[in-house]
Structure formats: structure tokens, C-alpha cells
C-alpha atoms as a PDB file:
ATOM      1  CA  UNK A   1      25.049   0.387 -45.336  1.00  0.00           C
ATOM      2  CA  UNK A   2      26.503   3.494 -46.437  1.00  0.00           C
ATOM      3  CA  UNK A   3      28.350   3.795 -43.172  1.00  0.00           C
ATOM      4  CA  UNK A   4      30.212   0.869 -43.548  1.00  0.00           C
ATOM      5  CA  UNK A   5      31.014   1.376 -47.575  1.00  0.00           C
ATOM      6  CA  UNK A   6      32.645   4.984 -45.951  1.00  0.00           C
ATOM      7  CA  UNK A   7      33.964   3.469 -43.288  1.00  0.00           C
ATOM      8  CA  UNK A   8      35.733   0.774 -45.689  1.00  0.00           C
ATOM      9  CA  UNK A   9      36.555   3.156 -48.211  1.00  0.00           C
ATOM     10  CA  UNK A  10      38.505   4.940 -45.843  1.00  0.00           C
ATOM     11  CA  UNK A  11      40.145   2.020 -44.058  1.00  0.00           C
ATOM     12  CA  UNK A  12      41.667   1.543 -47.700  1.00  0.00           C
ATOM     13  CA  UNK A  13      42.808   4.990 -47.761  1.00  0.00           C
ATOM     14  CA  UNK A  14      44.133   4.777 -44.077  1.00  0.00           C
ATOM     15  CA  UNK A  15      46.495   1.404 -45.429  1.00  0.00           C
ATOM     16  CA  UNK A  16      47.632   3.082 -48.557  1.00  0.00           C
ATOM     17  CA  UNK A  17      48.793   5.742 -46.455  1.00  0.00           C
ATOM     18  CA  UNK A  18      49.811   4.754 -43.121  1.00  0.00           C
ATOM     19  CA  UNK A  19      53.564   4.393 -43.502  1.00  0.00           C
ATOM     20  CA  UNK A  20      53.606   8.042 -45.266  1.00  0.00           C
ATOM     21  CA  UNK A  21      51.796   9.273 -41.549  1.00  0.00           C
ATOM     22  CA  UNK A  22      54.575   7.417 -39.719  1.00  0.00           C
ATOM     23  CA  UNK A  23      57.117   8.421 -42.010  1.00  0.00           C
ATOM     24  CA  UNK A  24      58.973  11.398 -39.638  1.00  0.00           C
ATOM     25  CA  UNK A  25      58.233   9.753 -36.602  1.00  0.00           C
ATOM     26  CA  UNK A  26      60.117   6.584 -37.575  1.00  0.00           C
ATOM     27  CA  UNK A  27      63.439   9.213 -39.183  1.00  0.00           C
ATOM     28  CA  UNK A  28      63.048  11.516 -36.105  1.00  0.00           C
ATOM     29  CA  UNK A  29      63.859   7.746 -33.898  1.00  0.00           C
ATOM     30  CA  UNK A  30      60.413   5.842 -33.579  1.00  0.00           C
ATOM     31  CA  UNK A  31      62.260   2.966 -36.340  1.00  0.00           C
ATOM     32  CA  UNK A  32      65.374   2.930 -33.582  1.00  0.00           C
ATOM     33  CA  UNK A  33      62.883   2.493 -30.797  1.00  0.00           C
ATOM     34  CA  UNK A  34      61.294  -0.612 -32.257  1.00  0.00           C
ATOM     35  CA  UNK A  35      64.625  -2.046 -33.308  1.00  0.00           C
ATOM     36  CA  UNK A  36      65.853  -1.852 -29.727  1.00  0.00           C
ATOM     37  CA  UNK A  37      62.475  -3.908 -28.792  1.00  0.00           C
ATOM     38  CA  UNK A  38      63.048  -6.325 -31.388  1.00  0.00           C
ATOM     39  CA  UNK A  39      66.615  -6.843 -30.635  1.00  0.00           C
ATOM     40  CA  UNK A  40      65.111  -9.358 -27.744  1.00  0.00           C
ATOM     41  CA  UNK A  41      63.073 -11.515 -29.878  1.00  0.00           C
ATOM     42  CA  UNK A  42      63.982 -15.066 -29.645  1.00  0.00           C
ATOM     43  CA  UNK A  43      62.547 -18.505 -31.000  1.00  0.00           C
ATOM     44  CA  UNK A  44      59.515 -18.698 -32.380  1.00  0.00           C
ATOM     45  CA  UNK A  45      58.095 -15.211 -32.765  1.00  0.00           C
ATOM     46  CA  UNK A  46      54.400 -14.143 -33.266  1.00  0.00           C
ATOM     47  CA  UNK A  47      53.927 -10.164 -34.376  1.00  0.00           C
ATOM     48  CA  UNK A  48      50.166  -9.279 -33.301  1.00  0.00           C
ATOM     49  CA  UNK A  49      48.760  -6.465 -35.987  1.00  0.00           C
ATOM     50  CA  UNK A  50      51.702  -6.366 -38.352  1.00  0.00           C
ATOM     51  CA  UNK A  51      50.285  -3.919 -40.619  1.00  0.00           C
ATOM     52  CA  UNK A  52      51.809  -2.530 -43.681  1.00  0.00           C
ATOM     53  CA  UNK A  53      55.297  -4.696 -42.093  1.00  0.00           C
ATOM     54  CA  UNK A  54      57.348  -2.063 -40.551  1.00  0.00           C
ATOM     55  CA  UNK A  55      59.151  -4.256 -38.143  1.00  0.00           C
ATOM     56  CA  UNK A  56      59.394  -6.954 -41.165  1.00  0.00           C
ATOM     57  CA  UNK A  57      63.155  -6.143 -41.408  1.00  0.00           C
ATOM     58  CA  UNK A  58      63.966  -5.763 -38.062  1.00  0.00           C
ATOM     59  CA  UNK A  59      64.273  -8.638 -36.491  1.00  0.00           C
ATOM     60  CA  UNK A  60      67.614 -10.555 -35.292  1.00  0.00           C
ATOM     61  CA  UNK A  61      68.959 -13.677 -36.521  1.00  0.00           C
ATOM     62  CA  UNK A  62      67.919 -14.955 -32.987  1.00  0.00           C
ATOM     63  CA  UNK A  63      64.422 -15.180 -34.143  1.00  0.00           C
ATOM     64  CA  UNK A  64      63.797 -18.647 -35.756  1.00  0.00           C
ATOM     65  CA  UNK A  65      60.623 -18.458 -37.406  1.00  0.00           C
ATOM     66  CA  UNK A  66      58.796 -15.570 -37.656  1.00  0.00           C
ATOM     67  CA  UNK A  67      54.568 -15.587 -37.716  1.00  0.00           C
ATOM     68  CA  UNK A  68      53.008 -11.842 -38.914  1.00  0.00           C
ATOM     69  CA  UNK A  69      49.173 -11.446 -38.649  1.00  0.00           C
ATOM     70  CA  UNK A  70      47.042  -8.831 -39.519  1.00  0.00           C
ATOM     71  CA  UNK A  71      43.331  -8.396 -39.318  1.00  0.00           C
ATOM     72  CA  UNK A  72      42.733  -5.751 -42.378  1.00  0.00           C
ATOM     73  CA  UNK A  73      42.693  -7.004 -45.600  1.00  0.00           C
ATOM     74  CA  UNK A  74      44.909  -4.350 -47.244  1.00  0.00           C
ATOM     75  CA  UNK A  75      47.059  -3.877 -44.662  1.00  0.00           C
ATOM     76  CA  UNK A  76      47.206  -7.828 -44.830  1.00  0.00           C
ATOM     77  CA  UNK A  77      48.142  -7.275 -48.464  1.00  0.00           C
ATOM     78  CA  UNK A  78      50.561  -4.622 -48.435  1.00  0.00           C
ATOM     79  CA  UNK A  79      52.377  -6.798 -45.803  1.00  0.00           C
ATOM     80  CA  UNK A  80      52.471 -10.135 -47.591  1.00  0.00           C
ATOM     81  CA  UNK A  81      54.196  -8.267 -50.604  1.00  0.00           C
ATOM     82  CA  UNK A  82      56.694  -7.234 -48.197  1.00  0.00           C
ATOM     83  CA  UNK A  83      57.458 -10.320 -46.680  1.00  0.00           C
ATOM     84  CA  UNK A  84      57.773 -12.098 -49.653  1.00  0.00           C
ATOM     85  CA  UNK A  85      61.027  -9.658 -50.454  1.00  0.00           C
ATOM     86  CA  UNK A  86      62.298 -10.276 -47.236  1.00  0.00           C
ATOM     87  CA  UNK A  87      65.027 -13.037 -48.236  1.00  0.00           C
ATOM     88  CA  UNK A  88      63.839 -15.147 -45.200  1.00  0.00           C
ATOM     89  CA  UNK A  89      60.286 -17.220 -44.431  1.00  0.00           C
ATOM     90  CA  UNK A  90      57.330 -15.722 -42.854  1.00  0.00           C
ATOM     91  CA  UNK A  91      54.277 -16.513 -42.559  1.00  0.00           C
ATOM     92  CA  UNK A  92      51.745 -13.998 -42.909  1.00  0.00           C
ATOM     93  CA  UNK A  93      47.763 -14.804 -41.397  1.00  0.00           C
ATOM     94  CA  UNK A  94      45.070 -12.708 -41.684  1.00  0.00           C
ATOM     95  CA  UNK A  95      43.862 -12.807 -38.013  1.00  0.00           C
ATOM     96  CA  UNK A  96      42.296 -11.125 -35.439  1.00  0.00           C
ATOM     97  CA  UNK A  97      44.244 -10.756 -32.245  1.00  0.00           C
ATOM     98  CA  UNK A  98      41.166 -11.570 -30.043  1.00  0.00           C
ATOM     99  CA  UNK A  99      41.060 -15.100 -31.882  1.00  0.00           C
ATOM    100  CA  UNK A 100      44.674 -16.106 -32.834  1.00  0.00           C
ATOM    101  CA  UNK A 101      44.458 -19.450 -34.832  1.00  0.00           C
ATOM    102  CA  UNK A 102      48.045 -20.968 -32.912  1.00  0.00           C
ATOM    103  CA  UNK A 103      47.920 -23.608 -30.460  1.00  0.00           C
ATOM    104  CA  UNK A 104      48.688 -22.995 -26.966  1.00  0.00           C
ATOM    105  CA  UNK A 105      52.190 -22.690 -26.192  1.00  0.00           C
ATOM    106  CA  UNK A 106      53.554 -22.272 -29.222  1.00  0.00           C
ATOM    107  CA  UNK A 107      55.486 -19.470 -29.522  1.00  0.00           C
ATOM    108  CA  UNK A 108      58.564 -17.723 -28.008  1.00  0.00           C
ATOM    109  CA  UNK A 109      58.171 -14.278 -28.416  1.00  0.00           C
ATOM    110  CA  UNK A 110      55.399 -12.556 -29.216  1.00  0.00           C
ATOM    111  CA  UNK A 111      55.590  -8.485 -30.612  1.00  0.00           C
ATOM    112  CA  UNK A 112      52.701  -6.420 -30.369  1.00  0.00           C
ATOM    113  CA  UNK A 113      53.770  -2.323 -31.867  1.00  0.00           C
ATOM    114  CA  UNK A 114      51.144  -0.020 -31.909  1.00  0.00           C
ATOM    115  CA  UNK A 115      48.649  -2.353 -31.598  1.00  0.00           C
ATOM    116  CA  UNK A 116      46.995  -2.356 -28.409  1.00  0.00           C
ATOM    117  CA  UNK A 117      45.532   1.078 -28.809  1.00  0.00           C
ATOM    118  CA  UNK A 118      43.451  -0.443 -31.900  1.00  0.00           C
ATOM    119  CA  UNK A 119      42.060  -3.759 -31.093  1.00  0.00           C
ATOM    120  CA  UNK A 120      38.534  -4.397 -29.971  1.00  0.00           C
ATOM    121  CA  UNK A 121      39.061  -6.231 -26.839  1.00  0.00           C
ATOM    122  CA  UNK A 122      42.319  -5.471 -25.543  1.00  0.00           C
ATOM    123  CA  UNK A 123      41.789  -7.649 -22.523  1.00  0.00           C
ATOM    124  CA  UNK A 124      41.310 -10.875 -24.480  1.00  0.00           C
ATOM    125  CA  UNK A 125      44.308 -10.083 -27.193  1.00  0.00           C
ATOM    126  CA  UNK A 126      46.638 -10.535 -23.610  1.00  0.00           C
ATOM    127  CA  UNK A 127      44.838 -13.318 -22.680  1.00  0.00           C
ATOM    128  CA  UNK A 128      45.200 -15.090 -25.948  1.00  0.00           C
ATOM    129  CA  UNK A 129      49.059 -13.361 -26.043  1.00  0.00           C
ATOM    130  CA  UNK A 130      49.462 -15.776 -22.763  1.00  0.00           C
ATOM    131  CA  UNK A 131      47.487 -18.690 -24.181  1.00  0.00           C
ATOM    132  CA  UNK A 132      50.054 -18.699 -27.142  1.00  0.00           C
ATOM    133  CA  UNK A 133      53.019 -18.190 -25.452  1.00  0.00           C
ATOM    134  CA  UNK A 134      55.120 -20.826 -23.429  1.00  0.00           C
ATOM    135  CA  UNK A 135      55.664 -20.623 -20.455  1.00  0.00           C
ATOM    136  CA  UNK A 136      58.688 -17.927 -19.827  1.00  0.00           C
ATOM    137  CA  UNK A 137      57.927 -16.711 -22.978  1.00  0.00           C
ATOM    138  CA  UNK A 138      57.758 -13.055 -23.664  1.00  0.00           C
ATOM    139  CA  UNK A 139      55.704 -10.054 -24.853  1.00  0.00           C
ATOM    140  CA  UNK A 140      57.534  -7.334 -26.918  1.00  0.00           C
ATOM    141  CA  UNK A 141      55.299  -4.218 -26.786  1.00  0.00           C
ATOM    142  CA  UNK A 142      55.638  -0.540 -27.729  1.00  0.00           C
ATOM    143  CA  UNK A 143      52.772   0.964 -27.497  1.00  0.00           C
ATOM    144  CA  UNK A 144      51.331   4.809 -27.348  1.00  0.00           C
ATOM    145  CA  UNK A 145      49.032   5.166 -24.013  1.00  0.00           C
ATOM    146  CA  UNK A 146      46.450   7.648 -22.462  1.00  0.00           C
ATOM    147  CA  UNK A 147      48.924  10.506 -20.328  1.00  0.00           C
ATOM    148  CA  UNK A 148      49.944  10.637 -16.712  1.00  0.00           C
ATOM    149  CA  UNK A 149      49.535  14.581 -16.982  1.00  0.00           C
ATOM    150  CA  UNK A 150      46.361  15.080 -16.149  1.00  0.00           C
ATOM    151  CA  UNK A 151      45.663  17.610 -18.676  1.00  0.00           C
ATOM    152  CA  UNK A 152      46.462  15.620 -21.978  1.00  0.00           C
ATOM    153  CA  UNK A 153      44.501  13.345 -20.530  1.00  0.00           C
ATOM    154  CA  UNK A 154      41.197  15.085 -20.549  1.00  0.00           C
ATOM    155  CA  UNK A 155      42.169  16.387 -24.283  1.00  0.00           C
ATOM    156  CA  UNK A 156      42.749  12.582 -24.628  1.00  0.00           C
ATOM    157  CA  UNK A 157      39.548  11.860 -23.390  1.00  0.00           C
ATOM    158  CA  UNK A 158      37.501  14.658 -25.314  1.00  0.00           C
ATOM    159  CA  UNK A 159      38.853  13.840 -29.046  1.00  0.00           C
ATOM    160  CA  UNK A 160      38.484  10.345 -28.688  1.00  0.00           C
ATOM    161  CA  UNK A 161      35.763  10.169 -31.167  1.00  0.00           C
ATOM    162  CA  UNK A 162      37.070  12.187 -34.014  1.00  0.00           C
ATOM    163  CA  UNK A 163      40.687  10.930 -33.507  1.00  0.00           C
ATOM    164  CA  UNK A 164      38.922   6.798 -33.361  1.00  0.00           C
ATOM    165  CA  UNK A 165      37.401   7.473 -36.944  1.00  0.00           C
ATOM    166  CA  UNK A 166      40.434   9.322 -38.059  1.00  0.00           C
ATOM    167  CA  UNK A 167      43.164   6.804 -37.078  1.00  0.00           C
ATOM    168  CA  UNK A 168      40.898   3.866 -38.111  1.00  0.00           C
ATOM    169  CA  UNK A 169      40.026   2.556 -34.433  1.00  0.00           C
ATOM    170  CA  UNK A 170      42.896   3.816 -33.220  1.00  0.00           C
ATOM    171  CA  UNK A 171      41.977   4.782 -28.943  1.00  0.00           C
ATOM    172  CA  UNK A 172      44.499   7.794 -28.065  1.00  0.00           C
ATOM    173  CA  UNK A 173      43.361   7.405 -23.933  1.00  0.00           C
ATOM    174  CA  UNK A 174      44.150   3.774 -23.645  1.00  0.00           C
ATOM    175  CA  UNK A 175      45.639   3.259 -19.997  1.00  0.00           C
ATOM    176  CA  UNK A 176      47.826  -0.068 -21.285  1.00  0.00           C
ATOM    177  CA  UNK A 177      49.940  -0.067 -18.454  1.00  0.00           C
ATOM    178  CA  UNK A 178      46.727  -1.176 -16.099  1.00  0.00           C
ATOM    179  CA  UNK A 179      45.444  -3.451 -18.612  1.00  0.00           C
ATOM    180  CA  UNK A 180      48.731  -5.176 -18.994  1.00  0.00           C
ATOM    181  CA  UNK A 181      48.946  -4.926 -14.927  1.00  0.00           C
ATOM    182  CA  UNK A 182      45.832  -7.237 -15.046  1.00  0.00           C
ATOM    183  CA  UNK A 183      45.713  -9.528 -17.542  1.00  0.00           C
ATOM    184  CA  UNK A 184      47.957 -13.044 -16.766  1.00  0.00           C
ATOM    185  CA  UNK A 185      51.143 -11.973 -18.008  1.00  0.00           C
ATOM    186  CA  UNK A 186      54.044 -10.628 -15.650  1.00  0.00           C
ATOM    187  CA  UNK A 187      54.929  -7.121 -16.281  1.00  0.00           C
ATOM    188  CA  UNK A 188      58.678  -7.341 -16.029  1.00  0.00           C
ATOM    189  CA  UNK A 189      60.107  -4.530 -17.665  1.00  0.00           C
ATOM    190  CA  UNK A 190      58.272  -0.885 -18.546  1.00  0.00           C
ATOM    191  CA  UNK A 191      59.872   1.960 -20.154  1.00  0.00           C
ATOM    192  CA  UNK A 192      57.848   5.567 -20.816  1.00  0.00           C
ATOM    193  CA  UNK A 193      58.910   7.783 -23.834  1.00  0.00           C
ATOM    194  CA  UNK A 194      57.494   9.869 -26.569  1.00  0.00           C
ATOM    195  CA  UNK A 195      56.502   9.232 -29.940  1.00  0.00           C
ATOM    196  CA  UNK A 196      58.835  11.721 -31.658  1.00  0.00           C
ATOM    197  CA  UNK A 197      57.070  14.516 -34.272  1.00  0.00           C
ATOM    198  CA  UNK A 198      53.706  13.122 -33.358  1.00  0.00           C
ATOM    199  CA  UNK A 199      50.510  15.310 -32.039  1.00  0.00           C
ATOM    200  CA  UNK A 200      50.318  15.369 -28.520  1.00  0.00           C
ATOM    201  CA  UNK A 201      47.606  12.832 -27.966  1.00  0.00           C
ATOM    202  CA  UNK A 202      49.158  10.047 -28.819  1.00  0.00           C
ATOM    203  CA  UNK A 203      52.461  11.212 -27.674  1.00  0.00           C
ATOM    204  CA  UNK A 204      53.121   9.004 -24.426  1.00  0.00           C
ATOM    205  CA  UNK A 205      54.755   6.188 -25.408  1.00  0.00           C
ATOM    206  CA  UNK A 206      54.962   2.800 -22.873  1.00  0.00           C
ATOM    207  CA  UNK A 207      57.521  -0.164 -24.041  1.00  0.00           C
ATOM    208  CA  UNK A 208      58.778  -2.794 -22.177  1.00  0.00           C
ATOM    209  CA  UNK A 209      58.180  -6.753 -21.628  1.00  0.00           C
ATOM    210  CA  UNK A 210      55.744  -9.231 -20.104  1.00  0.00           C
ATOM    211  CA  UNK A 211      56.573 -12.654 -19.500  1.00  0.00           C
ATOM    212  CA  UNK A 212      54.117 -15.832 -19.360  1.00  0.00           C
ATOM    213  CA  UNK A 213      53.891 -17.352 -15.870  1.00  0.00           C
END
């Protein structure tokens, strides 16, 4: 369908280019903000939606073994050729986050960064987040959300479409706080920012920790 050949096209585009849009919001202190996440990541780690593998080099010697997937083929690609320079194993799977192939209770840590904003079914990625995890283990997430001030929030609301196709499924008026508020995990820990030198709708920025019961 010629839809889905644009669609594709541009999901190639969006990979070769993605760190490039990042690029002066990780300088300006987004790259600080996920090292500070990461700085807790213990065991066995899982990172949900990996990407191009710009938390690859972050992690602390307190991680043991370190599992990346990513759903998109060329963001899958960009990221294995990153990992393999990495001077220390990981595993990279090309996965969706609504159907992790791990069995249950198998990891420590799991990392999801800029992620939940993107995925299909955000309510079953924390579900299988909490199948995978052990118990007491722990989500990492950073994660841009929809606004507390009302007004963003409409704008949120009214260039969802455009802003969907241009950040390649990416939902700007995501309220992850409530979704992470119902899912099985145990909000411990919630921290609101900003995404520095981004546009406004995507802005609010929610980080914290969730811990399986």
C-alpha cells in the first residue's frame, strides 16, 4: 500500500536521524538526566525500546548483564553496531514491548526512556514490565507526558495527529503518570521536569521508579 511504503520510508528517515533531533536536548542536560536514572540499575537489566542506543554507555558497573530490545528494524540496526563497540556484552533483540520474549522473573532492572509515549499498548508493555521483573525488582523510566497546565494540554491534544506521524508514533498527550498509577507495579518514586530545548508539547518530563510487588 502506498501508505505503508511512505510510512516506512519515513520511519527510515526518522532512525537515520533521530539522535541529530535529540542532539541539543541531550548537551543542554537531557544525557545527565538519563545518567542519573541509570545510575540505579542493578542485576540483570532489560532496556524496553533502546533505539539508536543512547543509554548504551551509560550504565554502571552495578549492572551485570545488560538485555537492549528494539522493535524497528533500523533503529534495531543502528543499535546493534553500537553495542558491539561497547567493550562489554549485550544482547540486543528485536522485540516488541507488548510481547517481550524473557521468562517471568527474570530480570532486575528494567529501563524504559522515551518509550512509553510510542508503544501501541502502553498498558500491556507495564504488565509484561511486571511479568519480567522479580519480585522487588525495578522500573527505570524517563519519560515525556501530556501537561498538568491545562492549556498545553489542549495544544497537546489538538496536534496529536500531525506530531504522531511526525515523531513516528510518538503520543505528545500521554498521561503516564495514571497509566503507571494502574498497571501492577508500585509507583515509588516520581520526579517532574522538562525536556530542555525541546517544543513545548513534549516538554513535561515525568522520571522516577516502580517496583514489582
Amino acid at each position: 500500500m502506498p501508505g505503508r511504503i511512505y510510512d516506512a520510508t519515513w520511519g527510515r528517515a526518522f532512525a537515520a536521524a533521530y539522535e541529530r533531533i535529540l542532539a541539543a536536548s541531550e548537551r543542554a542536560g537531557l544525557r545527565e538526566q538519563r545518567r542519573r536514572l541509570l545510575s540505579e540499575a542493578t542485576g540483570r537489566t532489560l532496556e524496553v525500546g533502546a533505539g539508536t542506543g543512547l543509554n548504551h554507555d551509560l550504565y554502571p558497573a552495578a549492572v551485570t548483564e545488560l538485555v537492549l530490545t528494539e522493535p524497528f528494524g533500523p533503529m534495531a540496526d543502528r543499535l546493534r553496531r553500537k553495542a558491539a563497540g561497547l567493550g562489554r556484552p549485550v544482547e540486543v533483540i528485536e522485540a516488541a514491548a507488548e510481547r517481550l520474549p524473557f521468562p517471568e522473573a527474570s530480570f532486575d532492572t528494567v529501563v524504559c526512556t522515551l518509550v512509553l509515549c510510542t508503544v501501541d499498548d502502553p498498558v500491556r508493555v507495564l504488565g509484561e514490565v511486571d511479568r519480567v521483573l522479580r519480585t522487588g525488582g525495578r522500573l527505570l523510566f524517563l519519560e515525556h507526558v501530556r501537561s498538568e497546565e491545562p492549556s498545553l494540554a489542549r495544544w497537546q491534544d489538538r496536534l496529536h495527529g500531525p506530531w504522531r506521524f511526525i515523531g513516528h508514533g510518538c503520543n505528545a498527550n500521554r498521561d503516564t503518570l495514571a497509566t503507571l498509577e494502574a498497571s501492577p507495579l508500585e509507583v515509588e518514586k516520581i520526579e517532574r521536569g522538562r525536556m530542555p530545548k525541546a517544543l513545548p508539547i513534549v516538554r513535561p518530563m515525568l522520571s522516577g521508579s516502580a517496583r514489582a510487588r
